[in-house]
C-alpha atoms as a PDB file:
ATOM      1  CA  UNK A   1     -75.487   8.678 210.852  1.00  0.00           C
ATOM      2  CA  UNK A   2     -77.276   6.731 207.786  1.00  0.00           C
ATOM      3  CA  UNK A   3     -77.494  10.522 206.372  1.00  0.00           C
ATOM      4  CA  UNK A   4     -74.024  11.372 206.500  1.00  0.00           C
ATOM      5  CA  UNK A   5     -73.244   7.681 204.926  1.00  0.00           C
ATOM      6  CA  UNK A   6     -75.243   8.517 202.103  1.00  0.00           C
ATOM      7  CA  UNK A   7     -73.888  11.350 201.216  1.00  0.00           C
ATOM      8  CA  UNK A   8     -70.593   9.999 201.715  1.00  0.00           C
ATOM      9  CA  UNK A   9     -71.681   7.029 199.109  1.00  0.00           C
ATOM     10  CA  UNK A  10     -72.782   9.782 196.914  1.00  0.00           C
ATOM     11  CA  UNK A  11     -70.108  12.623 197.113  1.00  0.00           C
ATOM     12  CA  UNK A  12     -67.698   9.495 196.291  1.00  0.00           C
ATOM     13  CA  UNK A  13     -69.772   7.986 193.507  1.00  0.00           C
ATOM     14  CA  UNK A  14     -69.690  11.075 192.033  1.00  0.00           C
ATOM     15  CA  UNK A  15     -65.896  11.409 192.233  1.00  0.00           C
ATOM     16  CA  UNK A  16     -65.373   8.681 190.810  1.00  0.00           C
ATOM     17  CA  UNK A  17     -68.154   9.698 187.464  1.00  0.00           C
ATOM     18  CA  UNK A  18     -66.090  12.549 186.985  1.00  0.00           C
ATOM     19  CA  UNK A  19     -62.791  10.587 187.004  1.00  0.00           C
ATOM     20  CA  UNK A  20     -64.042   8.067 184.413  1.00  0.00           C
ATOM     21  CA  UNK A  21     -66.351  10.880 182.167  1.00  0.00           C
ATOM     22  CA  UNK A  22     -64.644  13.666 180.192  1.00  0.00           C
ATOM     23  CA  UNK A  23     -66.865  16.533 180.119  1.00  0.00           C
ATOM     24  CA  UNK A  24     -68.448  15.654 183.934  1.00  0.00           C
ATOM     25  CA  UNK A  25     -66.105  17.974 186.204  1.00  0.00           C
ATOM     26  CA  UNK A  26     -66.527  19.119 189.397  1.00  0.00           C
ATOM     27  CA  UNK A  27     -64.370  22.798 190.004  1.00  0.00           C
ATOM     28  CA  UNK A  28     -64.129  21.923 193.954  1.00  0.00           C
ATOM     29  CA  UNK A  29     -64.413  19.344 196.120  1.00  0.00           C
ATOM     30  CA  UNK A  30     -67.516  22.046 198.201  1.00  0.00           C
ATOM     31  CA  UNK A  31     -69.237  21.505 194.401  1.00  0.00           C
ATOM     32  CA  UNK A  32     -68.688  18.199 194.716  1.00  0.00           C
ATOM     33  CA  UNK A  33     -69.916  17.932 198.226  1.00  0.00           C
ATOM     34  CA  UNK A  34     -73.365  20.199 196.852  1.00  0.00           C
ATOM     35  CA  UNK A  35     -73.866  18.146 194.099  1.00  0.00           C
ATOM     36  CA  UNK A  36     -74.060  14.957 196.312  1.00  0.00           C
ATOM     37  CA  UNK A  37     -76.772  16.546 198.617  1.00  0.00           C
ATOM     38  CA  UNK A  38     -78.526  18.065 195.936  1.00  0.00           C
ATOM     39  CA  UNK A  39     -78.580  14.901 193.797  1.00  0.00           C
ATOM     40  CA  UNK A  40     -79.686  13.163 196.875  1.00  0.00           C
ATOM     41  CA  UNK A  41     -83.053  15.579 197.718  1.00  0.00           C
ATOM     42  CA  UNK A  42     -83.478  15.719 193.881  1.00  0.00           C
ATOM     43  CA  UNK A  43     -83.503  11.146 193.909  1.00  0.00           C
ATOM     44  CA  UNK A  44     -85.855  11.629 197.405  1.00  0.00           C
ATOM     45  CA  UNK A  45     -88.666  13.916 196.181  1.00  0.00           C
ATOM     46  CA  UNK A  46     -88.596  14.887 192.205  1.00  0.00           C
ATOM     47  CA  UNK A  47     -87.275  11.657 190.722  1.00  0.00           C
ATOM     48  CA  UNK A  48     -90.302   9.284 192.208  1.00  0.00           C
ATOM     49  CA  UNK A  49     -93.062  12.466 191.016  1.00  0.00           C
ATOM     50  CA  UNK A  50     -91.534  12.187 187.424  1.00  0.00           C
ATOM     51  CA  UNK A  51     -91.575   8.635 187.336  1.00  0.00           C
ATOM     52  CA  UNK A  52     -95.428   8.608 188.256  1.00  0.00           C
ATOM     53  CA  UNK A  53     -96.423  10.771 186.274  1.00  0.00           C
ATOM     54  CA  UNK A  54     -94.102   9.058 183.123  1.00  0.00           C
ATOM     55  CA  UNK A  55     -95.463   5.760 183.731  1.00  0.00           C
ATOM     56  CA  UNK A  56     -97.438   5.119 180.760  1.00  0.00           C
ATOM     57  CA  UNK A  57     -94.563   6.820 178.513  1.00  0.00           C
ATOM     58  CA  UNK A  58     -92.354   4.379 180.363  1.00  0.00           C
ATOM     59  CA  UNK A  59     -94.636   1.209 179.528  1.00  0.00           C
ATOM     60  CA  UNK A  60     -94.841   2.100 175.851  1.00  0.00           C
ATOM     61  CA  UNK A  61     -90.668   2.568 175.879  1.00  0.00           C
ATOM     62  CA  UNK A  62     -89.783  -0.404 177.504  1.00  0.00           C
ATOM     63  CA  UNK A  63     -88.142   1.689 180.679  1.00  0.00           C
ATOM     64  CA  UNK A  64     -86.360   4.141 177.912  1.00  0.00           C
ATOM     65  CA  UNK A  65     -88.587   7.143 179.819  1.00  0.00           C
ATOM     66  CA  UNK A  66     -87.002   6.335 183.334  1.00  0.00           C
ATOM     67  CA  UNK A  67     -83.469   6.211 181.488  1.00  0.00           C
ATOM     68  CA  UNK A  68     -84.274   9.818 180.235  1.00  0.00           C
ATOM     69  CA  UNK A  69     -85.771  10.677 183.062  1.00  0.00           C
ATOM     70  CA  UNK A  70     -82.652   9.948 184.882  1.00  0.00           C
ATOM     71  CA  UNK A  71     -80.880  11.957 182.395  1.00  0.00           C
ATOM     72  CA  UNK A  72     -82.919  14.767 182.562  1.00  0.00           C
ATOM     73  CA  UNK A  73     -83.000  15.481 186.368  1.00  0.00           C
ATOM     74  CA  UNK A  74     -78.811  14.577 186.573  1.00  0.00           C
ATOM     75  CA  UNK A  75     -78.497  17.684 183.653  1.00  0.00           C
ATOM     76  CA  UNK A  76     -80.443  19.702 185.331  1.00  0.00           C
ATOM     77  CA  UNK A  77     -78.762  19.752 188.964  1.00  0.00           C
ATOM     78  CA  UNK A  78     -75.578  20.869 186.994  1.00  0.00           C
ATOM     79  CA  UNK A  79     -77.326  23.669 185.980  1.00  0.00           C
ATOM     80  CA  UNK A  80     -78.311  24.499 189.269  1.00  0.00           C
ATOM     81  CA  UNK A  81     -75.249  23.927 191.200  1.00  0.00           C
ATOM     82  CA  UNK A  82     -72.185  26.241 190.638  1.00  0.00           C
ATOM     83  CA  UNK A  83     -69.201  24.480 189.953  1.00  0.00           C
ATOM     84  CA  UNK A  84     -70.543  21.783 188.360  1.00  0.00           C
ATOM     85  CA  UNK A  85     -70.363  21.165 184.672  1.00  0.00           C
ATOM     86  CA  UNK A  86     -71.694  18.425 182.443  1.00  0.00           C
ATOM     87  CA  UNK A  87     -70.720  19.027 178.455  1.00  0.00           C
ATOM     88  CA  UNK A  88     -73.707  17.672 176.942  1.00  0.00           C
ATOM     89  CA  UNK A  89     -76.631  15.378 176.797  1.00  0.00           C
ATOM     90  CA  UNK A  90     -74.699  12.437 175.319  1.00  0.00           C
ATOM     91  CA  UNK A  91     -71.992  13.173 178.148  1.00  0.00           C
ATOM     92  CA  UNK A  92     -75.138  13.298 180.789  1.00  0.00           C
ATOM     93  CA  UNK A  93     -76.375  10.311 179.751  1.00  0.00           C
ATOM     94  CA  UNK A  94     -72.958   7.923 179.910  1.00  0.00           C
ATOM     95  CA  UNK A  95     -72.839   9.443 183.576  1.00  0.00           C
ATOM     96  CA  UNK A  96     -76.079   9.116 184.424  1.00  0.00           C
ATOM     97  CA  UNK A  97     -75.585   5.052 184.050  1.00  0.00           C
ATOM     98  CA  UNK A  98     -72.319   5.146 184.843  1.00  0.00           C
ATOM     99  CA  UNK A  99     -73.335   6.893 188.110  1.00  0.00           C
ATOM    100  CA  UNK A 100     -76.079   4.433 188.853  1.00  0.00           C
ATOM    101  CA  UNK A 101     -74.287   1.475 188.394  1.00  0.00           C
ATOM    102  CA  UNK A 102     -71.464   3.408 190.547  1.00  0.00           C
ATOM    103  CA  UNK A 103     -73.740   4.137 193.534  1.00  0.00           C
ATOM    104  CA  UNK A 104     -75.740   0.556 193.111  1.00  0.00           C
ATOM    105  CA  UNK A 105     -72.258  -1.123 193.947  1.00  0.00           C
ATOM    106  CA  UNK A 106     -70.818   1.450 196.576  1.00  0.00           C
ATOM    107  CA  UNK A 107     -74.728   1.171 198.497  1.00  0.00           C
ATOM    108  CA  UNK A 108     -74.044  -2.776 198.232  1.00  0.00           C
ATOM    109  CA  UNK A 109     -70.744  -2.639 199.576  1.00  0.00           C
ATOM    110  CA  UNK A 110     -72.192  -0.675 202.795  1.00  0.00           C
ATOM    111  CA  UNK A 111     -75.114  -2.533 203.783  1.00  0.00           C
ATOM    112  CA  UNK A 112     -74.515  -4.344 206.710  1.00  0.00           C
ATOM    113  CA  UNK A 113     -74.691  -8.239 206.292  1.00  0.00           C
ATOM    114  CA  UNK A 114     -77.495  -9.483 208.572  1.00  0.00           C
ATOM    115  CA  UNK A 115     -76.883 -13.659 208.167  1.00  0.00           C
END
């Protein structure tokens, strides 16, 4: 069930990205629906590899590596799911903060208070 939330959270976070980004469109709501899941195994397994191996890059820049980083893995799932379009790197970057801040709140907003 926590799966299915997630990718809820995500598929939404992402909606809402494209409604506030010109230039980050979805075609369909199923490349919608892909992105989310692949954006999800792409957070789970390749983001936390890049970030160990960029951690001296990301020491000498202050965090500006894990920023790029970010950046860098969001551009490249549009080029590996159909339907999904991002106009540039300037375009991928916005969203890629825009989309973190996005899914920090919505993942906030679901946690279950435990008081």
């Amino acid at each position: 069930m926590k799966l299915f939330i997630k990718i809820l959270l995500n598929t939404f976070a992402l909606w809402i990205v494209s409604y506030l980004i010109p230039g980050f469109s979805f075609e369909s709501t199923q490349a919608l629906i892909v992105t989310a899941i692949v954006v999800g195994v792409v957070n789970t397994f390749i983001k936390p590899v890049m970030q160990i191996i960029f951690i001296p890059l990301s020491i000498v820049t202050f965090g500006v590596a894990a920023l790029l980083i970010n950046v860098v893995l969001l551009w490249g799932v549009s080029y590996v799911v159909p339907g999904f379009e991002i106009d540039g790197f300037w375009t991928a970057a916005v969203s890629s903060i825009v989309l973190s801040l996005v899914s920090f709140f919505l993942n906030k907003l679901s946690q279950d208070k435990k008081d």
